[in-house]
C-alpha atoms as a PDB file:
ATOM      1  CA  UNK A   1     -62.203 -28.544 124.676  1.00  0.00           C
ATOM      2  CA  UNK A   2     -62.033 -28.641 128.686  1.00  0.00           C
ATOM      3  CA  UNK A   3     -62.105 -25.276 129.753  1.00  0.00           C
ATOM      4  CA  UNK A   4     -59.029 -25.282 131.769  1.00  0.00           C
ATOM      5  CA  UNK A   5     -56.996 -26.183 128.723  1.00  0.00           C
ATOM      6  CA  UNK A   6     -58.595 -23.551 127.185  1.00  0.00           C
ATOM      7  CA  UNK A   7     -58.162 -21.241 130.124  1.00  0.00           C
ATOM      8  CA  UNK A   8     -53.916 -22.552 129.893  1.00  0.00           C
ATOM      9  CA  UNK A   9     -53.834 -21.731 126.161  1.00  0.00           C
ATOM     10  CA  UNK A  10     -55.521 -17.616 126.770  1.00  0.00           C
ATOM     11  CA  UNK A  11     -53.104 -17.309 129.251  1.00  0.00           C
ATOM     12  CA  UNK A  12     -50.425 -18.841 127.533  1.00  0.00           C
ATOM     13  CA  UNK A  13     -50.965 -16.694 124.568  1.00  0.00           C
ATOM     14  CA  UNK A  14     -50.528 -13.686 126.534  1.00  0.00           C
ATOM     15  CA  UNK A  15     -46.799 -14.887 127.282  1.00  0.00           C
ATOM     16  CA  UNK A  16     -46.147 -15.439 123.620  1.00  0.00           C
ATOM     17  CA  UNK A  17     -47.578 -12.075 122.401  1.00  0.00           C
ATOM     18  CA  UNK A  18     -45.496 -10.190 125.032  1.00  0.00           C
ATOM     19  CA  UNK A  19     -41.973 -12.399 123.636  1.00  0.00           C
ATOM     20  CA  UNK A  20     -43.590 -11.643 119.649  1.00  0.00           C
ATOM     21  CA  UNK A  21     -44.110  -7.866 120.508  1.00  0.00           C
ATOM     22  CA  UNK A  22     -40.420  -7.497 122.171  1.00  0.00           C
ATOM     23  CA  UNK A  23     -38.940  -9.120 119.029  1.00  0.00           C
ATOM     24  CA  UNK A  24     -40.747  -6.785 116.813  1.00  0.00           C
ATOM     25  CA  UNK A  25     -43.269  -8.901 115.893  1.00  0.00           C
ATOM     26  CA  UNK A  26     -47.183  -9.297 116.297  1.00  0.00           C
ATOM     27  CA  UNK A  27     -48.917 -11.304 117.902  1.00  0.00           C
ATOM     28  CA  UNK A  28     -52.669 -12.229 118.179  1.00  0.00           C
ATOM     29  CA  UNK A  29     -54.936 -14.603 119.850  1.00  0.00           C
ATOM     30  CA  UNK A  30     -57.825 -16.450 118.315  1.00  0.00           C
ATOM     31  CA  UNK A  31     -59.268 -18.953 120.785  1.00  0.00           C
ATOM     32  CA  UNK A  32     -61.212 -21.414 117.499  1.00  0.00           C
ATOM     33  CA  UNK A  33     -60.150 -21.775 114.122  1.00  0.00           C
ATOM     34  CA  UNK A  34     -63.230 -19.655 112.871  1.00  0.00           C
ATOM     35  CA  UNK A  35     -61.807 -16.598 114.842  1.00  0.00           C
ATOM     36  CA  UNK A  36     -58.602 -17.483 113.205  1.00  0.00           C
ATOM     37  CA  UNK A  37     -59.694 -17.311 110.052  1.00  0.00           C
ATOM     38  CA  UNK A  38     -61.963 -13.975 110.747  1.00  0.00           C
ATOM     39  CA  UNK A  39     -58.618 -12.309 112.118  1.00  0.00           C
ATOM     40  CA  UNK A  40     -56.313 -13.621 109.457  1.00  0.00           C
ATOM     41  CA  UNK A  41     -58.836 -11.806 106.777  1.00  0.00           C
ATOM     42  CA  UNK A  42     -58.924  -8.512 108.737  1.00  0.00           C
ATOM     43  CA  UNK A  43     -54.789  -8.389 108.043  1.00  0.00           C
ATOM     44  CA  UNK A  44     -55.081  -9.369 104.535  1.00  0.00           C
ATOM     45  CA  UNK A  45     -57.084  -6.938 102.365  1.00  0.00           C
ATOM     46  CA  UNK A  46     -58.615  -7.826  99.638  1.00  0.00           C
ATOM     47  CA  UNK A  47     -56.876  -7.454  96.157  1.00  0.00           C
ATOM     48  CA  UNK A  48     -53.630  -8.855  97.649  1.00  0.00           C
ATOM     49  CA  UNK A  49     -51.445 -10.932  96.018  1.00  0.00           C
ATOM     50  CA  UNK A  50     -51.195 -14.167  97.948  1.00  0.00           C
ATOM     51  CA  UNK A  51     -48.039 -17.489  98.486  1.00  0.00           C
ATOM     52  CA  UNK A  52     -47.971 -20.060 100.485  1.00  0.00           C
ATOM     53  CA  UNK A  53     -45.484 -23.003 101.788  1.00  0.00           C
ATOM     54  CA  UNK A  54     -46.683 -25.677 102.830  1.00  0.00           C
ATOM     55  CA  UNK A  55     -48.858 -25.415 105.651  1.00  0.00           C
ATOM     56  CA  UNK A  56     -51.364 -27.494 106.956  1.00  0.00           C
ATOM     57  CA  UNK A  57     -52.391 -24.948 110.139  1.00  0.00           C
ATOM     58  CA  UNK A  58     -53.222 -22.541 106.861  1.00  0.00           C
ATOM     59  CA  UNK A  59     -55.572 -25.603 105.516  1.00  0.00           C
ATOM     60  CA  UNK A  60     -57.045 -26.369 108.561  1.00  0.00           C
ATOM     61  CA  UNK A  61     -58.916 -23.264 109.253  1.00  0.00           C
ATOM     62  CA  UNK A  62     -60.151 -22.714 105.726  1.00  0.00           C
ATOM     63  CA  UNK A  63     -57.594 -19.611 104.960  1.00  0.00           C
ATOM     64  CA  UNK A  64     -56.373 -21.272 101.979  1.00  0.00           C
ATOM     65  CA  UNK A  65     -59.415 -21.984 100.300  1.00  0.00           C
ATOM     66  CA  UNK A  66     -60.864 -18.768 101.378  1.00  0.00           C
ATOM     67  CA  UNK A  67     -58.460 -16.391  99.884  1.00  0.00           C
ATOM     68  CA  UNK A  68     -57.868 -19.005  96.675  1.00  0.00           C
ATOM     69  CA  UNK A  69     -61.658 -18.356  95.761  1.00  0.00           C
ATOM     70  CA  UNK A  70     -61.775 -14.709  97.028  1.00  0.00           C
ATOM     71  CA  UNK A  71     -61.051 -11.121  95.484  1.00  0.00           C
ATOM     72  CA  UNK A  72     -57.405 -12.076  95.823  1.00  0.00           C
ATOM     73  CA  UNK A  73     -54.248 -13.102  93.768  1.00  0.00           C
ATOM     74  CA  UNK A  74     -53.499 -15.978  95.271  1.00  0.00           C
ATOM     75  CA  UNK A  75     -50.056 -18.009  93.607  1.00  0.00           C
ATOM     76  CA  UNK A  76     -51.119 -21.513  93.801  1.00  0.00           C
ATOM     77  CA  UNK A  77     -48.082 -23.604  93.323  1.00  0.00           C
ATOM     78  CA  UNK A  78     -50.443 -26.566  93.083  1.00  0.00           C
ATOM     79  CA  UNK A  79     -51.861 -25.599  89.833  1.00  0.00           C
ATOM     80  CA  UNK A  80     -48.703 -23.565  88.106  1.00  0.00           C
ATOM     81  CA  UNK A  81     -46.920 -26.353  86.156  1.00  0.00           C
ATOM     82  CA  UNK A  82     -43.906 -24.295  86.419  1.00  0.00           C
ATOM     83  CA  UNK A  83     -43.486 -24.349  90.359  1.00  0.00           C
ATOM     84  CA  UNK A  84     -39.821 -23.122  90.548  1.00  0.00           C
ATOM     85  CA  UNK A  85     -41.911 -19.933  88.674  1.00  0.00           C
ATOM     86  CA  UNK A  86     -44.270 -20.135  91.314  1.00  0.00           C
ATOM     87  CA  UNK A  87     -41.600 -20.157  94.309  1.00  0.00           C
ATOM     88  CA  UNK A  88     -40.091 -16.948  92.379  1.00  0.00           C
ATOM     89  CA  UNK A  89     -43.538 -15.151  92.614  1.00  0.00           C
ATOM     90  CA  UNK A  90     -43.737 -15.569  96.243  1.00  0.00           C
ATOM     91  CA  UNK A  91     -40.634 -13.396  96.975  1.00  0.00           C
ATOM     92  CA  UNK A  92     -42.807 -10.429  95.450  1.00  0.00           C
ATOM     93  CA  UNK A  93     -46.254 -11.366  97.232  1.00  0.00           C
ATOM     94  CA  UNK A  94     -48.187  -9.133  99.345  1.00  0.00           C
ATOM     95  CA  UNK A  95     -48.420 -11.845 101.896  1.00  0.00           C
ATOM     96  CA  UNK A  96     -46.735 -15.113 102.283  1.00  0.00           C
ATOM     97  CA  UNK A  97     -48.973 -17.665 104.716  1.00  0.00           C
ATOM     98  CA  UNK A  98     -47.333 -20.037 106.884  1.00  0.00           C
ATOM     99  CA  UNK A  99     -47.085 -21.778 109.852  1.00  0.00           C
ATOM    100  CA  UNK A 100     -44.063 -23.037 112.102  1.00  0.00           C
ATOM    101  CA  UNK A 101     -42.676 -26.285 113.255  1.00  0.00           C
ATOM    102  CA  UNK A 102     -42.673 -24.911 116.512  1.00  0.00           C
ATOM    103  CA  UNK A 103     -42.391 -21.689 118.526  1.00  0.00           C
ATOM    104  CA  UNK A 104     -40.798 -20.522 122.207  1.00  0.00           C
ATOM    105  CA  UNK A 105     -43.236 -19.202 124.582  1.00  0.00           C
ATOM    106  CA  UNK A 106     -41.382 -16.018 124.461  1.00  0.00           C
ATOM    107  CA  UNK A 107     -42.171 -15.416 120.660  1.00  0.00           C
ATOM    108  CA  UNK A 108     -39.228 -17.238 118.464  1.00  0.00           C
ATOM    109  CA  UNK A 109     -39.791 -19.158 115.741  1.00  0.00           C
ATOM    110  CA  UNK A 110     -38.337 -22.267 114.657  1.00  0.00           C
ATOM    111  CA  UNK A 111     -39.211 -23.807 110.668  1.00  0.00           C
ATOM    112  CA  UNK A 112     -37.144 -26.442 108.770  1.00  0.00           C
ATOM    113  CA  UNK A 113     -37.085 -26.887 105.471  1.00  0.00           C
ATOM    114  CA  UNK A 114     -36.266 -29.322 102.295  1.00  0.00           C
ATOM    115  CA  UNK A 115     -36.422 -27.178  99.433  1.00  0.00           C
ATOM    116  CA  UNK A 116     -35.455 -23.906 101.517  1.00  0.00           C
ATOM    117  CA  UNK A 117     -38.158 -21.753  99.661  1.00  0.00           C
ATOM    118  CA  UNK A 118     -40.561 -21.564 102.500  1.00  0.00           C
ATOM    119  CA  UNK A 119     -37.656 -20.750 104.862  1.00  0.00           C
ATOM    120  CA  UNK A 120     -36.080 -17.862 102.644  1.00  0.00           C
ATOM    121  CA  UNK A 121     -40.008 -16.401 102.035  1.00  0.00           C
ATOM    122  CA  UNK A 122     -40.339 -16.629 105.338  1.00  0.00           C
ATOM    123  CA  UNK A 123     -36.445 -14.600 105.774  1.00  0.00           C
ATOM    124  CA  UNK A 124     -36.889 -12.179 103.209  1.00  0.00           C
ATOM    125  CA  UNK A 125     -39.119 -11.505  99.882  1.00  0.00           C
ATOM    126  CA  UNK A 126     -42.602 -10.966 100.447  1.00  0.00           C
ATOM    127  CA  UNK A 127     -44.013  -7.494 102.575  1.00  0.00           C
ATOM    128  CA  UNK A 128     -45.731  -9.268 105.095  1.00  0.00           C
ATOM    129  CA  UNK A 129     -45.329 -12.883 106.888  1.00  0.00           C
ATOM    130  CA  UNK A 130     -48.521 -14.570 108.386  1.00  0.00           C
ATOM    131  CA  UNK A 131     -48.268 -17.467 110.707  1.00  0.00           C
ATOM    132  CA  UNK A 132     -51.087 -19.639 111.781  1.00  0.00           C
ATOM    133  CA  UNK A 133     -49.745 -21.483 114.925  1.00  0.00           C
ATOM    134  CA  UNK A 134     -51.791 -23.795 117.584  1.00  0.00           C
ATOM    135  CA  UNK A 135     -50.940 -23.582 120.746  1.00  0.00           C
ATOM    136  CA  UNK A 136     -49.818 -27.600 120.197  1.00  0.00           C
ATOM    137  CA  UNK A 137     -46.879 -25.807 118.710  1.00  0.00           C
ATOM    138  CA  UNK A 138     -45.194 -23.435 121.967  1.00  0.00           C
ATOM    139  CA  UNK A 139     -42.559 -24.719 123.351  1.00  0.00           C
ATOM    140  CA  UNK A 140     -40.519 -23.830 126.896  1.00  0.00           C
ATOM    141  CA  UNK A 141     -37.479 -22.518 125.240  1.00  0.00           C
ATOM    142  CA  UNK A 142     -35.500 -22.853 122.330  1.00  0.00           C
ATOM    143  CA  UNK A 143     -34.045 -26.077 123.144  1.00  0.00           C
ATOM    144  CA  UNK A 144     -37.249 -27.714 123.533  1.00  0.00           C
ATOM    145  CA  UNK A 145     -38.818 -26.296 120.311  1.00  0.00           C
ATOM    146  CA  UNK A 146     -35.544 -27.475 118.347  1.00  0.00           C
ATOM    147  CA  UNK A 147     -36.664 -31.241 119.661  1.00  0.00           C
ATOM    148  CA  UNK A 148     -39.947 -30.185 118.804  1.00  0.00           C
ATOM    149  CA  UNK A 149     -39.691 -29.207 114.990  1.00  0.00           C
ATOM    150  CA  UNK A 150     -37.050 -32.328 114.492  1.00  0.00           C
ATOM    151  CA  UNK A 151     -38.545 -34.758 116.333  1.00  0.00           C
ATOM    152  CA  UNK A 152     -42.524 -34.277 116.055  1.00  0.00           C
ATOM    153  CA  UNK A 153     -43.293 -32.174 112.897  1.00  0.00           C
ATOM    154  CA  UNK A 154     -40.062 -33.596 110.772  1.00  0.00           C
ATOM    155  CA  UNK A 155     -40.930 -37.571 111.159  1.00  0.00           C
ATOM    156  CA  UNK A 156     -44.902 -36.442 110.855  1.00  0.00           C
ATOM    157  CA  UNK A 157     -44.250 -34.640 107.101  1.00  0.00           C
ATOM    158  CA  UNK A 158     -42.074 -37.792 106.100  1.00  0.00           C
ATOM    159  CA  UNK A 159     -44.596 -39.831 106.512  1.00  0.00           C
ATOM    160  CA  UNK A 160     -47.092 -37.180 104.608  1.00  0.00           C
ATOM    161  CA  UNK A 161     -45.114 -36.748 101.576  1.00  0.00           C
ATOM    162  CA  UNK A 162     -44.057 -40.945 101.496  1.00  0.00           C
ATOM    163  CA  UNK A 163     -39.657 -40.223 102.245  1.00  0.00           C
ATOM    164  CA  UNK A 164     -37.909 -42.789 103.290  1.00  0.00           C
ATOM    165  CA  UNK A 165     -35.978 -41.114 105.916  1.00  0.00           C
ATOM    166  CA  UNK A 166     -34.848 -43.647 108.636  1.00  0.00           C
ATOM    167  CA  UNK A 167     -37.357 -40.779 111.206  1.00  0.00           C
ATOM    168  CA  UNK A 168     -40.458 -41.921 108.748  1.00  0.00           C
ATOM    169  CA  UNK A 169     -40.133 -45.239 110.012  1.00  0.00           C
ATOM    170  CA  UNK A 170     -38.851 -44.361 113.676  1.00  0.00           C
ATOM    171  CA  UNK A 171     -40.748 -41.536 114.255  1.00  0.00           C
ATOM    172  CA  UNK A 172     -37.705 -39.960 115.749  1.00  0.00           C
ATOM    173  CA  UNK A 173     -35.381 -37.801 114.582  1.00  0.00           C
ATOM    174  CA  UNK A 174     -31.658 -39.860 113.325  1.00  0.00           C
ATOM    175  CA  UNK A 175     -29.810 -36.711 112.467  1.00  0.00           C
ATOM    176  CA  UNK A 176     -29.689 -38.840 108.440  1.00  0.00           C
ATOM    177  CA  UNK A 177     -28.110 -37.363 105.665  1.00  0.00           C
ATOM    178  CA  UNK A 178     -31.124 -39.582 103.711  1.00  0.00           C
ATOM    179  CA  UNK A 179     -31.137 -38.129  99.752  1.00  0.00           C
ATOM    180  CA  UNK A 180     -34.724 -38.084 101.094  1.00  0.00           C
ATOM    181  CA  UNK A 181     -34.466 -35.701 104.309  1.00  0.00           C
ATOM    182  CA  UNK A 182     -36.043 -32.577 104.924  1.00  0.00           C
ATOM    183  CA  UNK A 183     -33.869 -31.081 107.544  1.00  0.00           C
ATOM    184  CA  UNK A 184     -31.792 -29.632 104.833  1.00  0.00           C
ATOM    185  CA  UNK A 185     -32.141 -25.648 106.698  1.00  0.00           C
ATOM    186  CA  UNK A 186     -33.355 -24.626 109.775  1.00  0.00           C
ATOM    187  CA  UNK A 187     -34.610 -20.944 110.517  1.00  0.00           C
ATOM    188  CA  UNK A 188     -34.788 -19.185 113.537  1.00  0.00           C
ATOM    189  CA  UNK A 189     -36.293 -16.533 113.653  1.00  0.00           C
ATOM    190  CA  UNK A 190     -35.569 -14.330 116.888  1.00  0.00           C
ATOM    191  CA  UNK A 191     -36.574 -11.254 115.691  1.00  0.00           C
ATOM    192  CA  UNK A 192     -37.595  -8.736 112.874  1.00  0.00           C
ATOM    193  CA  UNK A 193     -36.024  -6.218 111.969  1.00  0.00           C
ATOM    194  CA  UNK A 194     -38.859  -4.595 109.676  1.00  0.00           C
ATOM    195  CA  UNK A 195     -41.754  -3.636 112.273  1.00  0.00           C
ATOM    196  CA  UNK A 196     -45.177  -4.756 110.770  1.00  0.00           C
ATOM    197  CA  UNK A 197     -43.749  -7.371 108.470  1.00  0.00           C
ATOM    198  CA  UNK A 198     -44.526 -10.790 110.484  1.00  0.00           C
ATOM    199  CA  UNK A 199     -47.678 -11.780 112.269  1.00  0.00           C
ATOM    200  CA  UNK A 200     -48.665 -14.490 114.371  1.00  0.00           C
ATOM    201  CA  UNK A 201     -52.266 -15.370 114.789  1.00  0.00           C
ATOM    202  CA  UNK A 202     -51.923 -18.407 117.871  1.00  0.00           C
ATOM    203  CA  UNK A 203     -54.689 -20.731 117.735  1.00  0.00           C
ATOM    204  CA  UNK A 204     -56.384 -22.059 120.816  1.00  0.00           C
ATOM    205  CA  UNK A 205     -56.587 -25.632 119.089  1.00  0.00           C
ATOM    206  CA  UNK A 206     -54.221 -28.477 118.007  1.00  0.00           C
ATOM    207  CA  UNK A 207     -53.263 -27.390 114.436  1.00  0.00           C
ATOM    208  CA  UNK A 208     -50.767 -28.827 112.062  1.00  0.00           C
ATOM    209  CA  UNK A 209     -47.707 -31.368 112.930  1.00  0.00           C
END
């Protein structure tokens, strides 16, 4: 990566962990996705019991597979053929791993959902929260990471999962009320009221939608 971009990102990051840290959340830099992962497994100890939503930042820097074959409990909805059982378990994990469709440079986080149970894990249930964010993903304000999640990361996971949302074939967000859509709830999440309980690991590479 050209070293001023990566220069923009460590600087960046700084911003962001100030904004996390003043919402009562931390924050963490990891300037590859192998420091990523090294950081993510010095928060999660081993023996914890492990959920996930959908996230491909989690995929991309090997955390999923990691902890899925490691001295962990890790929930894979994947493999449960009950998954609404599986989306239960994850309000009672240890850890729940995500990422967001986008973030404010001063440390708020924006996710939408279809099925909500990534949201509401990501609200309430499980001790801790983990995000694995690129930079890709910081946004100016709250504004511009609203445009962000609904116009870059919503049309992108259409396409993924095969909806036919009128923004799968666009690429831009139409507002639909498609039976299809996955803008069904939006979470913002501006701050935490339980100190210790989310943590953001930014990523000094392009990760996820």
């Amino acid at each position: 990566m050209n070293e001023n971009i990566v220069k923009r990102n460590s600087l960046l990051a700084e911003q962001v962990i100030k904004g996390l840290e003043s919402r009562n959340m931390s924050g963490y830099y990891a300037e590859t996705k192998e420091e990523a992962l090294k950081k993510a497994l010095e928060l999660i100890p081993e023996g914890s019991s492990i959920s996930m939503g959908g996230a491909m930042s989690v995929h991309e820097i090997g955390l999923s597979e990691f902890v899925k074959n490691g001295n962990y409990n890790f929930i894979d909805r994947d493999a449960m053929e009950d998954k609404r059982a599986a989306m239960l378990a994850a309000y009672d994990a240890d850890f729940f791993l995500s990422s967001c469709n986008a973030m404010t440079s001063d440390g708020i986080l924006v996710n939408i959902d279809g099925n909500a149970n990534r949201v509401s894990a990501i609200a309430q249930g499980p001790k801790k929260v983990l995000f694995i964010v690129g930079m890709n993903k910081v946004c100016n304000d709250l504004d511009a990471a609203m445009k962000r999640a609904r116009n870059v990361a919503a049309p992108t996971n259409a396409q993924r999962f095969g909806l036919a949302t009128p923004c799968s074939k666009t690429g831009l967000c139409m507002d639909c009320k498609s039976p299809d859509t996955i803008c069904c709830q939006f979470l913002i999440t501006r701050f935490s009221r339980h100190k210790d309980r989310i943590h953001v690991i930014l990523v000094g590479e392009n990760l996820g939608f």
